[in-house]
C-alpha atoms as a PDB file:
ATOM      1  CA  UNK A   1      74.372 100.561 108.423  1.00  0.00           C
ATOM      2  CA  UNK A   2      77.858 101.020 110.077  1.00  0.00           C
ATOM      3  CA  UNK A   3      77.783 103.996 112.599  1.00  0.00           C
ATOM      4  CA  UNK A   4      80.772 105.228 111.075  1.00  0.00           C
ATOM      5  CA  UNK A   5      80.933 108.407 113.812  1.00  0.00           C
ATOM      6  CA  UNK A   6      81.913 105.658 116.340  1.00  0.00           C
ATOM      7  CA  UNK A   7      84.911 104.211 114.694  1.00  0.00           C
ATOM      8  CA  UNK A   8      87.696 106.881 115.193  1.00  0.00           C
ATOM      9  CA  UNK A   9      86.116 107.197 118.952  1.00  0.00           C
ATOM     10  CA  UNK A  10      86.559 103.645 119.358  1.00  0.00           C
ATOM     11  CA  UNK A  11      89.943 103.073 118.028  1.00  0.00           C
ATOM     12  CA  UNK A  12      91.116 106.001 120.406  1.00  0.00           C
ATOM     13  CA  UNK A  13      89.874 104.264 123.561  1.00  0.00           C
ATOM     14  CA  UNK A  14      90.665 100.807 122.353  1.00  0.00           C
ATOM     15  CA  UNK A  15      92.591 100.419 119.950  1.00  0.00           C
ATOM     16  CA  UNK A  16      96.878 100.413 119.286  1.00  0.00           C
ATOM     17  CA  UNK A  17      98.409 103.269 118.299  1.00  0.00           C
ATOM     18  CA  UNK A  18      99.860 100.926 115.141  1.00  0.00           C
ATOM     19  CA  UNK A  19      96.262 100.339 113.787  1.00  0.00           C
ATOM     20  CA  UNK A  20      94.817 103.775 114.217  1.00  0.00           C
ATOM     21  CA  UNK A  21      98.037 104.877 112.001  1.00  0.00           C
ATOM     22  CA  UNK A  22      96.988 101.846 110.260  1.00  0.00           C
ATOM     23  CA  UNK A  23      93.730 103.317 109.662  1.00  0.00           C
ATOM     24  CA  UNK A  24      95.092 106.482 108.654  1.00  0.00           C
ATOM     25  CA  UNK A  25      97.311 105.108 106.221  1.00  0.00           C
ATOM     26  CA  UNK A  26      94.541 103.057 104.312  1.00  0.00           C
ATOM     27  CA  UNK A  27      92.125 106.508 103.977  1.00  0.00           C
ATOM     28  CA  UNK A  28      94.919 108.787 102.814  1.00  0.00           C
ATOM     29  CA  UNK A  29      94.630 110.726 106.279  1.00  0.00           C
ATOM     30  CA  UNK A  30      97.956 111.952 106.007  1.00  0.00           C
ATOM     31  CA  UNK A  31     101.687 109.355 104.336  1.00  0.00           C
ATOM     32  CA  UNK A  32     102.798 105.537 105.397  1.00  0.00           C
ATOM     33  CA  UNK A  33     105.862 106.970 107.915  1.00  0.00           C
ATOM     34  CA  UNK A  34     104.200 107.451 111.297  1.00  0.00           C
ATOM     35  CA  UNK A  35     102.187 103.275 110.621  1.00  0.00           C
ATOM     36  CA  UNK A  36     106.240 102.387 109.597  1.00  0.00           C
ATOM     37  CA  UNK A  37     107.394 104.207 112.584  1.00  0.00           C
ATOM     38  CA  UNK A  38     104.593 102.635 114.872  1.00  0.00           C
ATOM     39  CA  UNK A  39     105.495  99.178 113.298  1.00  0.00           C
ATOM     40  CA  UNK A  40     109.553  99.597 113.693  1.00  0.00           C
ATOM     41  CA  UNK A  41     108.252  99.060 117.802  1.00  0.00           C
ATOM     42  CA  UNK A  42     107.578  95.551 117.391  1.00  0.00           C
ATOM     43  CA  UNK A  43     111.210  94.871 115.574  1.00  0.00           C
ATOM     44  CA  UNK A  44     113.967  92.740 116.818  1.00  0.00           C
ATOM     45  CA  UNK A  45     117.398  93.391 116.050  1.00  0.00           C
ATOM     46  CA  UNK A  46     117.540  90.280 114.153  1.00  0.00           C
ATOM     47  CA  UNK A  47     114.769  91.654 111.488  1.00  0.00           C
ATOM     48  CA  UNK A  48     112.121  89.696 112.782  1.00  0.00           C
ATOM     49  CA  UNK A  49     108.999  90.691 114.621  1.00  0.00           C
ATOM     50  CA  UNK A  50     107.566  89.953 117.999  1.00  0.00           C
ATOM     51  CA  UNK A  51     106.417  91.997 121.233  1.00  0.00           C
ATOM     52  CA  UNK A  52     102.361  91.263 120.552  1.00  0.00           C
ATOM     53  CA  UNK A  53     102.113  92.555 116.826  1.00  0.00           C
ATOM     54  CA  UNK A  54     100.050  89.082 116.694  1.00  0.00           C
ATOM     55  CA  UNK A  55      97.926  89.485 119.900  1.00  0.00           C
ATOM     56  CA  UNK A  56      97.940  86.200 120.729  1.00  0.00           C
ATOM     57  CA  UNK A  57     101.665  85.730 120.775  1.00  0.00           C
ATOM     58  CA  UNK A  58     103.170  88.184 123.137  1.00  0.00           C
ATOM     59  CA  UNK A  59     106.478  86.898 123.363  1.00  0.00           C
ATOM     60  CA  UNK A  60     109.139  89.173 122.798  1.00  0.00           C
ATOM     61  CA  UNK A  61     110.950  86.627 120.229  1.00  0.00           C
ATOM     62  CA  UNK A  62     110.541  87.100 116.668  1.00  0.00           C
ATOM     63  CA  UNK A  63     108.699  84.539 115.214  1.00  0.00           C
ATOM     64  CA  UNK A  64     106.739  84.020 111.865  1.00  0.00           C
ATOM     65  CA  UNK A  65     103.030  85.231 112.716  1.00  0.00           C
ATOM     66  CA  UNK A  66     104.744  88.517 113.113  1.00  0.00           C
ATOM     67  CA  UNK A  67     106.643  88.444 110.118  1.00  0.00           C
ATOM     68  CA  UNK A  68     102.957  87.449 108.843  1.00  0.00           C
ATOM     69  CA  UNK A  69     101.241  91.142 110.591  1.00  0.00           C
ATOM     70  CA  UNK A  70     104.080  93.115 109.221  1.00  0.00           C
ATOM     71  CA  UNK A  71     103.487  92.229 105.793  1.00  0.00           C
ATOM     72  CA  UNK A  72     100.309  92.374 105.633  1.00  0.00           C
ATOM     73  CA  UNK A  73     100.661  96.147 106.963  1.00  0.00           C
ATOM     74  CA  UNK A  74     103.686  96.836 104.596  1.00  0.00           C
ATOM     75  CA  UNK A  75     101.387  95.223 101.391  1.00  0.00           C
ATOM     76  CA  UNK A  76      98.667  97.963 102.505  1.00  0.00           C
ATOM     77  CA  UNK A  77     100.981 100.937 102.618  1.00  0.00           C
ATOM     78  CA  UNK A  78     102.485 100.249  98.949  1.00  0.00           C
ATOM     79  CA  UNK A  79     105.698 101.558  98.104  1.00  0.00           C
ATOM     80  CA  UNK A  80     106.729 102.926 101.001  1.00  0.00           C
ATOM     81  CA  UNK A  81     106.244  99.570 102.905  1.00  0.00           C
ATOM     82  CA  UNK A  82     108.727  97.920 100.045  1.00  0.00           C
ATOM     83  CA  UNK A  83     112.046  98.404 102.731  1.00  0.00           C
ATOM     84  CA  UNK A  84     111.078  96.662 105.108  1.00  0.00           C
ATOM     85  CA  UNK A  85     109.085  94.331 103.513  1.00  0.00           C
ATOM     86  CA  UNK A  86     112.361  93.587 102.113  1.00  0.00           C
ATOM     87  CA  UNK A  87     113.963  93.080 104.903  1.00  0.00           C
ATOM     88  CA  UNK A  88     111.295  90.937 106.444  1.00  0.00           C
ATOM     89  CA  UNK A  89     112.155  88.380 103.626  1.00  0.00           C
ATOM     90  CA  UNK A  90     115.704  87.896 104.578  1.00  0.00           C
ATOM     91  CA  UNK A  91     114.820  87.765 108.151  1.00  0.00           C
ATOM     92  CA  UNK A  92     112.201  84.952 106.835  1.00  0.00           C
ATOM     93  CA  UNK A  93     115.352  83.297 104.527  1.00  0.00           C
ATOM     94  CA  UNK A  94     117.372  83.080 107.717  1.00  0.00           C
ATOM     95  CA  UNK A  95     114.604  80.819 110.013  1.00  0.00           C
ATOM     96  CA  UNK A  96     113.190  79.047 107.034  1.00  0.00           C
ATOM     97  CA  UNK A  97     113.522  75.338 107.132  1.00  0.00           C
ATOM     98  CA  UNK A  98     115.765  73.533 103.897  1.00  0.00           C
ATOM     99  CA  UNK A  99     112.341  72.644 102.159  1.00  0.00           C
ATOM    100  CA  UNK A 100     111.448  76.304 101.871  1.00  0.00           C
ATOM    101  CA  UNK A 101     108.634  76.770 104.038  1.00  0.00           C
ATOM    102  CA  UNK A 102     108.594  78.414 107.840  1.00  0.00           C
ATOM    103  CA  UNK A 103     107.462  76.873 111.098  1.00  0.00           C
ATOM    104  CA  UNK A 104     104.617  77.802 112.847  1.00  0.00           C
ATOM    105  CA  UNK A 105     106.433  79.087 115.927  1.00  0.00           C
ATOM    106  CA  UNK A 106     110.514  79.240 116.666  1.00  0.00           C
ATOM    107  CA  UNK A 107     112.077  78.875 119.891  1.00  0.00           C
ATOM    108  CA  UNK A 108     111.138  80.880 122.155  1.00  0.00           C
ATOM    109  CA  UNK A 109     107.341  81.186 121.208  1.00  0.00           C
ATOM    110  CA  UNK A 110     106.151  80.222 124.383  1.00  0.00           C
ATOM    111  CA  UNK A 111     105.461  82.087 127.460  1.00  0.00           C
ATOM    112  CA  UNK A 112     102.373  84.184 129.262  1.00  0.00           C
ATOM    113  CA  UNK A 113      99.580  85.411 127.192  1.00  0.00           C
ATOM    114  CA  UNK A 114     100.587  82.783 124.158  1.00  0.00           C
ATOM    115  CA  UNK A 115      97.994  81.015 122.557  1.00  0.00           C
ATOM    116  CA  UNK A 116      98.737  77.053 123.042  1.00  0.00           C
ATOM    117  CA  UNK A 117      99.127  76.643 118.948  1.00  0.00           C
ATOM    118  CA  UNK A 118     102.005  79.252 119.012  1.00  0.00           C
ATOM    119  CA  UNK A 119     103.869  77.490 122.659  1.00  0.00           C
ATOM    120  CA  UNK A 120     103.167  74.064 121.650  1.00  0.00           C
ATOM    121  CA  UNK A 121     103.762  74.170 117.738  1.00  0.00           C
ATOM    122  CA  UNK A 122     106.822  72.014 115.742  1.00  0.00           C
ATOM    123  CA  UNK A 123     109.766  73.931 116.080  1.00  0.00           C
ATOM    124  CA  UNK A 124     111.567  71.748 113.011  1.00  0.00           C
ATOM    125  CA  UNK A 125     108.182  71.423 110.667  1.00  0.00           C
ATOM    126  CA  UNK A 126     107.496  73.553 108.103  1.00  0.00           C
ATOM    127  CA  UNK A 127     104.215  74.742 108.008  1.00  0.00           C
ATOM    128  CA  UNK A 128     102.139  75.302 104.658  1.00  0.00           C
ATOM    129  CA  UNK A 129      99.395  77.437 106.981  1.00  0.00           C
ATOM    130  CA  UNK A 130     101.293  79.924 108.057  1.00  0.00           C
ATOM    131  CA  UNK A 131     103.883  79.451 104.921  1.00  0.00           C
ATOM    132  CA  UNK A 132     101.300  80.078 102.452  1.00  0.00           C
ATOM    133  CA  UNK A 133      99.658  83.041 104.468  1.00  0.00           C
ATOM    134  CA  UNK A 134     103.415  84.924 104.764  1.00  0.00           C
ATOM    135  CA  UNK A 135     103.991  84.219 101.104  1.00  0.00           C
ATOM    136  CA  UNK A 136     100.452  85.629 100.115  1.00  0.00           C
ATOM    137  CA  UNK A 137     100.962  88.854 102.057  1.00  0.00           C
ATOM    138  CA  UNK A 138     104.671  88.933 100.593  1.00  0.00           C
ATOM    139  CA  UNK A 139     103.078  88.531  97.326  1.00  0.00           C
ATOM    140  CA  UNK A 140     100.867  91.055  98.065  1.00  0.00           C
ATOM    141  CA  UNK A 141     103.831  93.667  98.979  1.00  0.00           C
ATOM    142  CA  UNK A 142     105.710  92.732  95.830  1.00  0.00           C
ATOM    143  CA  UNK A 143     103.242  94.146  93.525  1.00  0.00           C
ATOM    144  CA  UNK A 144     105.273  97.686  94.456  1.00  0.00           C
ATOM    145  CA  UNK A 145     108.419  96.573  95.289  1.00  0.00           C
ATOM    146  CA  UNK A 146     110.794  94.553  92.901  1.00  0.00           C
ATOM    147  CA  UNK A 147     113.435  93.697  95.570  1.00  0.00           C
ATOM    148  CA  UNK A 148     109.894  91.808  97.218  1.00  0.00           C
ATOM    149  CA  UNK A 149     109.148  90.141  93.571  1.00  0.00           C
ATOM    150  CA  UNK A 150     112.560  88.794  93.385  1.00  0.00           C
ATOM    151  CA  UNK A 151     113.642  87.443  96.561  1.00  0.00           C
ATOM    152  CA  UNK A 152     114.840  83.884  96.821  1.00  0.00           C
ATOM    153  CA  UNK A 153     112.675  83.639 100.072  1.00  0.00           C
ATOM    154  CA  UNK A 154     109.531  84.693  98.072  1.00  0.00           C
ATOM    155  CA  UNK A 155     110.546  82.044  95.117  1.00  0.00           C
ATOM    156  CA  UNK A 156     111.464  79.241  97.666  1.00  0.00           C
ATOM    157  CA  UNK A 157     108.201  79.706 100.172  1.00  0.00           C
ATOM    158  CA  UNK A 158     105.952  79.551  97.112  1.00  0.00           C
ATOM    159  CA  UNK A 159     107.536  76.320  95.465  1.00  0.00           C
ATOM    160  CA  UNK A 160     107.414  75.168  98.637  1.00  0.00           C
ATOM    161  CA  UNK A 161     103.150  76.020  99.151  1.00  0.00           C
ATOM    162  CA  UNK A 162     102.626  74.994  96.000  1.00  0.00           C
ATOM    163  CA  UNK A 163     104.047  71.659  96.018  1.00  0.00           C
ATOM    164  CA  UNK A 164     102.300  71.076  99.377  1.00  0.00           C
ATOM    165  CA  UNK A 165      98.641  72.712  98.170  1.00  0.00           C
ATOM    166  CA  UNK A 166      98.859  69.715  95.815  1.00  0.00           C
ATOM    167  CA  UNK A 167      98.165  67.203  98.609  1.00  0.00           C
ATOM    168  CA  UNK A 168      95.226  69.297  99.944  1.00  0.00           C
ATOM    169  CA  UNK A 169      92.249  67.146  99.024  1.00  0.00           C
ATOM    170  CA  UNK A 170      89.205  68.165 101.661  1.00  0.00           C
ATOM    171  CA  UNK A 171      88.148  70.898 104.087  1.00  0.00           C
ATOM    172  CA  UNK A 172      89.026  69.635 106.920  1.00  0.00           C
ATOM    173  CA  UNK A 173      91.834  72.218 107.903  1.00  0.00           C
ATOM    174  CA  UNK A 174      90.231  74.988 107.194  1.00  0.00           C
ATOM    175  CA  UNK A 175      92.502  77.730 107.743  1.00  0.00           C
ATOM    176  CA  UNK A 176      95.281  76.201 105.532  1.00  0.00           C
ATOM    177  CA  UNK A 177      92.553  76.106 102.896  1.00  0.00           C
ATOM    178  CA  UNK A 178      91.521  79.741 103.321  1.00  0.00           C
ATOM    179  CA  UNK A 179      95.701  80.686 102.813  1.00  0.00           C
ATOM    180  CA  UNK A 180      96.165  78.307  99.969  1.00  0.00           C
ATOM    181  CA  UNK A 181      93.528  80.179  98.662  1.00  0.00           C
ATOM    182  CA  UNK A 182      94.624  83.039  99.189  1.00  0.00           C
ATOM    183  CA  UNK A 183      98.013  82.391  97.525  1.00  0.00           C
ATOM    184  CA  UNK A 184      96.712  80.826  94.681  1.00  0.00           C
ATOM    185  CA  UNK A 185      94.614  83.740  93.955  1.00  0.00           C
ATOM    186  CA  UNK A 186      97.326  85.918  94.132  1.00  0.00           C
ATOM    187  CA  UNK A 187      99.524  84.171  91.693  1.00  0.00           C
ATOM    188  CA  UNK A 188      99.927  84.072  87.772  1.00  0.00           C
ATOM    189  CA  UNK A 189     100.368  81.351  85.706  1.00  0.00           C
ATOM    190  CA  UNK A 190      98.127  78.175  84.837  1.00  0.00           C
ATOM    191  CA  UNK A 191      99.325  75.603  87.904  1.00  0.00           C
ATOM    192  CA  UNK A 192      98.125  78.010  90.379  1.00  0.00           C
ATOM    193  CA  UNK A 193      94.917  78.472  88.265  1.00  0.00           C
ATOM    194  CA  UNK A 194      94.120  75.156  88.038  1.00  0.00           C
ATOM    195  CA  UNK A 195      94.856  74.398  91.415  1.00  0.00           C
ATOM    196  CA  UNK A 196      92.746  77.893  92.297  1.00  0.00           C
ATOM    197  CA  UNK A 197      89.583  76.274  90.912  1.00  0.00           C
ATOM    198  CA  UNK A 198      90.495  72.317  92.160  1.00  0.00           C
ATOM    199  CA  UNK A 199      90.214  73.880  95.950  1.00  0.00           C
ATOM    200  CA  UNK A 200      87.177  76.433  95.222  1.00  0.00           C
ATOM    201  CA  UNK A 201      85.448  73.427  94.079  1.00  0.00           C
ATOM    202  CA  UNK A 202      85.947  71.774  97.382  1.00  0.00           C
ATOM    203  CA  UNK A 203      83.988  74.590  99.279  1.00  0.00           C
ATOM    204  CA  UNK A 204      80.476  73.964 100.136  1.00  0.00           C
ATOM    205  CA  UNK A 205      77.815  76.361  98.515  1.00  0.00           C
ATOM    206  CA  UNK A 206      78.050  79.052 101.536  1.00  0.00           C
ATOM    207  CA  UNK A 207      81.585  79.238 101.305  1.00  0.00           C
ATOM    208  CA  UNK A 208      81.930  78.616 105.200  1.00  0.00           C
ATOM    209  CA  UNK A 209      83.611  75.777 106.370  1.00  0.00           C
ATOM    210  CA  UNK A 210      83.679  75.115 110.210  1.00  0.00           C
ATOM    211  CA  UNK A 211      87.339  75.433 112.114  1.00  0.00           C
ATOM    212  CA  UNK A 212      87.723  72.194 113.878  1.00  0.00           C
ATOM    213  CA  UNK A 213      88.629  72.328 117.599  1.00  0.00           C
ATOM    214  CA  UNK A 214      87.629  76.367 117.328  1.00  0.00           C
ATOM    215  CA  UNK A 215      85.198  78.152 119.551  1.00  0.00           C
ATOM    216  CA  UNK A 216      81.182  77.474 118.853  1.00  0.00           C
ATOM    217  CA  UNK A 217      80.828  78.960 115.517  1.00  0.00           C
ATOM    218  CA  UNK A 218      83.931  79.462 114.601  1.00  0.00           C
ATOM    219  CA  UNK A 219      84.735  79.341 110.615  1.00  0.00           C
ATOM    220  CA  UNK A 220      86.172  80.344 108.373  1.00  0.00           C
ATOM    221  CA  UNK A 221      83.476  81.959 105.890  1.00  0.00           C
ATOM    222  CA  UNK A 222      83.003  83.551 102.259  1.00  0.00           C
ATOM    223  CA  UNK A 223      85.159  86.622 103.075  1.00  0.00           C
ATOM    224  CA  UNK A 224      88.032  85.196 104.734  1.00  0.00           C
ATOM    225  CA  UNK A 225      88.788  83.197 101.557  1.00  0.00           C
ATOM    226  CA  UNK A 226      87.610  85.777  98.830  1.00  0.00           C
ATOM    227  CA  UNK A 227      88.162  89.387 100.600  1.00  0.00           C
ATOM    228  CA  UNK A 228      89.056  91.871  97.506  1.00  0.00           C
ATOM    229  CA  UNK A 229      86.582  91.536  94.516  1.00  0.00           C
ATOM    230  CA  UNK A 230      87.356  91.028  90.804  1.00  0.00           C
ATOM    231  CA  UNK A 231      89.834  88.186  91.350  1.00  0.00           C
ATOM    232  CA  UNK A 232      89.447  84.589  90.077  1.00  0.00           C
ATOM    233  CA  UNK A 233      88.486  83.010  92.999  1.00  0.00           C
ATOM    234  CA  UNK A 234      85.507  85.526  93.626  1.00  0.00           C
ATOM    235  CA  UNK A 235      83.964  84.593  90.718  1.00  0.00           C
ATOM    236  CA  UNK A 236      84.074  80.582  91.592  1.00  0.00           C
ATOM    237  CA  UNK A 237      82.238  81.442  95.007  1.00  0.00           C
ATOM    238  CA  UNK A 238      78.132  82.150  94.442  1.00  0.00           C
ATOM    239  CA  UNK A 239      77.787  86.056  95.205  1.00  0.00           C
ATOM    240  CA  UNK A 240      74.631  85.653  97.355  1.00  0.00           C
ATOM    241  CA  UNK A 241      77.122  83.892  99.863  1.00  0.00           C
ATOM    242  CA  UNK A 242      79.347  87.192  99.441  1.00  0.00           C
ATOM    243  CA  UNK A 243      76.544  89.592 100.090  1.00  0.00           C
ATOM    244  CA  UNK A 244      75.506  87.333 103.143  1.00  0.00           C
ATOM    245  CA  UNK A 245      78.981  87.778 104.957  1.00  0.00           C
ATOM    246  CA  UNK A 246      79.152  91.299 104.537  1.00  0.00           C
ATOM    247  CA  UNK A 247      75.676  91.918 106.086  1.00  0.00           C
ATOM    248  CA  UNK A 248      76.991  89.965 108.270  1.00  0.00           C
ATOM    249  CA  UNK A 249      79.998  91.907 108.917  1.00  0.00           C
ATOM    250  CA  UNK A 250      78.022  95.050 108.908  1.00  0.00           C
ATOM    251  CA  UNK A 251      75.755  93.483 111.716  1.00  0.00           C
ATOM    252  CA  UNK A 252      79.250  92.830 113.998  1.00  0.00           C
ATOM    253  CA  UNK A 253      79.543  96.573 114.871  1.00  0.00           C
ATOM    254  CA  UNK A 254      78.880  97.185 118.452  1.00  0.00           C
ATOM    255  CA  UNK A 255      77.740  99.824 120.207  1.00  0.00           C
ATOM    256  CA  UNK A 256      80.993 101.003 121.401  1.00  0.00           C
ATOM    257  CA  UNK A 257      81.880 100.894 117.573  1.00  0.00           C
ATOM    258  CA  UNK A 258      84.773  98.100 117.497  1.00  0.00           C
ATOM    259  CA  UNK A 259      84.293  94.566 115.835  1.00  0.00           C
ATOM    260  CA  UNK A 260      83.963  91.471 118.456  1.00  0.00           C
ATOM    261  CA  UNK A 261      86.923  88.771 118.769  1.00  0.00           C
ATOM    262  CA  UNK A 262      85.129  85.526 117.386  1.00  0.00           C
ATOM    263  CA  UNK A 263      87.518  83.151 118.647  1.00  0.00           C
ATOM    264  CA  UNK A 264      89.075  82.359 122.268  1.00  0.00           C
ATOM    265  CA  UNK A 265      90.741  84.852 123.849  1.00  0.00           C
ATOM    266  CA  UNK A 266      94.502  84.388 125.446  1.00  0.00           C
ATOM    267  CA  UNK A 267      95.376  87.492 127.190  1.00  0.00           C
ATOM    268  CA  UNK A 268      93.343  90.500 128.190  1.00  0.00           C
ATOM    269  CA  UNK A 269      95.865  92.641 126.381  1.00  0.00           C
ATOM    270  CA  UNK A 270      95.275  90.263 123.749  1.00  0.00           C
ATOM    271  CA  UNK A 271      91.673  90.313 123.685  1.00  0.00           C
ATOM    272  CA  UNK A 272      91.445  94.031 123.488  1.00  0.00           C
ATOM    273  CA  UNK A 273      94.048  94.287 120.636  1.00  0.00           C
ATOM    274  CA  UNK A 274      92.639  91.863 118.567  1.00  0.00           C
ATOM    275  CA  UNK A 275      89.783  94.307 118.532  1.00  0.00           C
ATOM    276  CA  UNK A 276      91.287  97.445 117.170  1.00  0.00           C
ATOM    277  CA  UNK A 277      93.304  95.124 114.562  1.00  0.00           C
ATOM    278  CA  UNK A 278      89.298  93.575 113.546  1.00  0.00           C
ATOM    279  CA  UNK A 279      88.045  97.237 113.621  1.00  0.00           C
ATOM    280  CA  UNK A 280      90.336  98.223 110.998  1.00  0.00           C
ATOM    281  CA  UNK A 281      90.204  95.016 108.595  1.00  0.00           C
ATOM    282  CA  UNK A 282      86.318  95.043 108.758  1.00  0.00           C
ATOM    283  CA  UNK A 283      86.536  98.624 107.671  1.00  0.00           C
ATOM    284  CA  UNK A 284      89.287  97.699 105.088  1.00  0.00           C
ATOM    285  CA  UNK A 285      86.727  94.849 104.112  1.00  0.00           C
ATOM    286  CA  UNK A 286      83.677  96.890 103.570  1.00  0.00           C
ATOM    287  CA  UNK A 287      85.429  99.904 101.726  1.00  0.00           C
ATOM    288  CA  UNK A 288      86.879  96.885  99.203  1.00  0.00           C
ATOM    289  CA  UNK A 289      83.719  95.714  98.781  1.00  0.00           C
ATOM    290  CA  UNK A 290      81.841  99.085  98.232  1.00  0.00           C
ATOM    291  CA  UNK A 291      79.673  98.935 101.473  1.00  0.00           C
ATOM    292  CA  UNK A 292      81.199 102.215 103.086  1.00  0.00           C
ATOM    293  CA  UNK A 293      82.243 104.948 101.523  1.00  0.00           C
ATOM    294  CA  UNK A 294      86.151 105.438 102.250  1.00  0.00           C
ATOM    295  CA  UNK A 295      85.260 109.713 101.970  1.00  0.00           C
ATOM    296  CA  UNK A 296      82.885 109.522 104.672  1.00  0.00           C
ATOM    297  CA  UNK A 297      84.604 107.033 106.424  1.00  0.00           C
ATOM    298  CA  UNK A 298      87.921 109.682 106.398  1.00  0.00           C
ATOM    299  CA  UNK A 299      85.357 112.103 107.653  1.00  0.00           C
ATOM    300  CA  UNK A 300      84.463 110.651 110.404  1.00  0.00           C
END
């Protein structure tokens, strides 16, 4: 059972004040402007997004992953999110690279409190993890905003993933599986089907598949590739694996309320950030998948 008494507790002594609008936002406590407001903090003037909204990269430069935790955020506030989710795609048409896709870091990713995969990525290679993971959330945020839908970015990422996803042949990167995933769940039409139920078939039978050169135990597991139910690619992964991982998630609470960080830590800024942001996506996880009630959550 989830103590859900500690969670507003813990997000006021630990968390950001961005993910306890977050929160707020996703239960109805009240509209979408004070999360946009406490988002608009971690905007450059160029349109991009840096300052620690990804708690592992605390440069101040704008660089992808953030574009990547803004839309995710603007995709969970709906309509309201649809400006600058907007504007997040032209800032990602300006950096991306002539085959459509992003990098994983820009110049200027690198400094204290970076994770080395941010400071030390390819600058002038386009990446189909994180290109496939911004496109997803994009995707995501254009379901209530047309100007999202129709972007050339949006059009030009997703050729770009798809084209790429078609080279993807094992698990042995198992994060760029778990976005092409994503993405191909997220997307009509019968190449992205097919392609959907070519990768699902690759997953072993408990749907977790070990990150190489991540902390002991780290994977990525049933829930990180199939988090919402009634899509296609939840019904191509065996539901006993589903109900494992969310007893499992249940079982993460601590006693101070918050979720654990399952991977290394960078920063102790970082560290305690990534715990609020994991607070509120477990509790986004388990209200999706009807193991807490969102009323009593609200209630406290």
């Amino acid at each position: 059972m989830v103590n859900l008494g500690a969670i507003d507790p813990f997000l006021a002594t630990h968390g950001r004040v961005l993910d306890r609008r977050w929160l707020d936002a996703l239960l109805g406590r009240g509209d979408a402007a004070p999360a946009l407001r406490a988002l608009a903090g971690y905007r450059n003037e160029d349109g991009g997004y840096g300052w620690g909204l990804e708690p592992d990269q605390r440069s101040p430069s704008s660089q992808p992953i953030g574009a990547l935790h803004a839309l995710e955020l603007l995709a969970d506030l709906g309509p309201a999110g649809g400006p600058a989710a907007r504007a997040t795609c032209d800032w990602l048409a300006a950096v991306s690279l002539p085959d459509g896709g992003v990098p994983f870091s820009l110049a200027g990713a690198a400094g204290p409190g970076v994770a080395a995969w941010f400071a030390g990525a390819d600058v002038a290679a386009s990446s189909l993890h994180l290109t496939a993971a911004i496109a997803e959330a994009a995707h995501r945020a254009a379901r209530h905003d047309a100007g999202v839908r129709e972007h050339p970015w949006l059009a030009g990422a997703t050729r770009f993933c798809l084209q790429r996803i078609a080279d993807l042949r094992d698990v042995s990167q198992a994060m760029t599986l778990r976005y092409a995933l994503l993405l191909l769940d997220a997307l009509d039409g019968d190449e992205p089907a097919a392609e959907l139920r070519r990768l699902a078939a690759l997953l072993p039978a408990s749907a977790t598949v070990p990150v190489a050169g991540g902390a002991e135990d780290e994977a990525m597991r049933p829930l990180d590739f199939s988090p919402r139910p009634g899509t296609a690619l939840r019904a191509l992964i065996d539901p006993a694996a589903i109900d494992a991982d969310l007893d499992r998630l249940e079982g993460l609470q601590r006693d101070d309320g918050g979720w654990p960080v399952e991977w290394a830590r960078w920063s102790p800024a970082g560290a305690l950030e990534w715990r609020g942001v994991l607070t509120v996506r477990a509790l986004r996880l388990l209200v999706d998948n009807g193991r807490v009630d969102a009323e009593a959550l609200r209630a406290g």
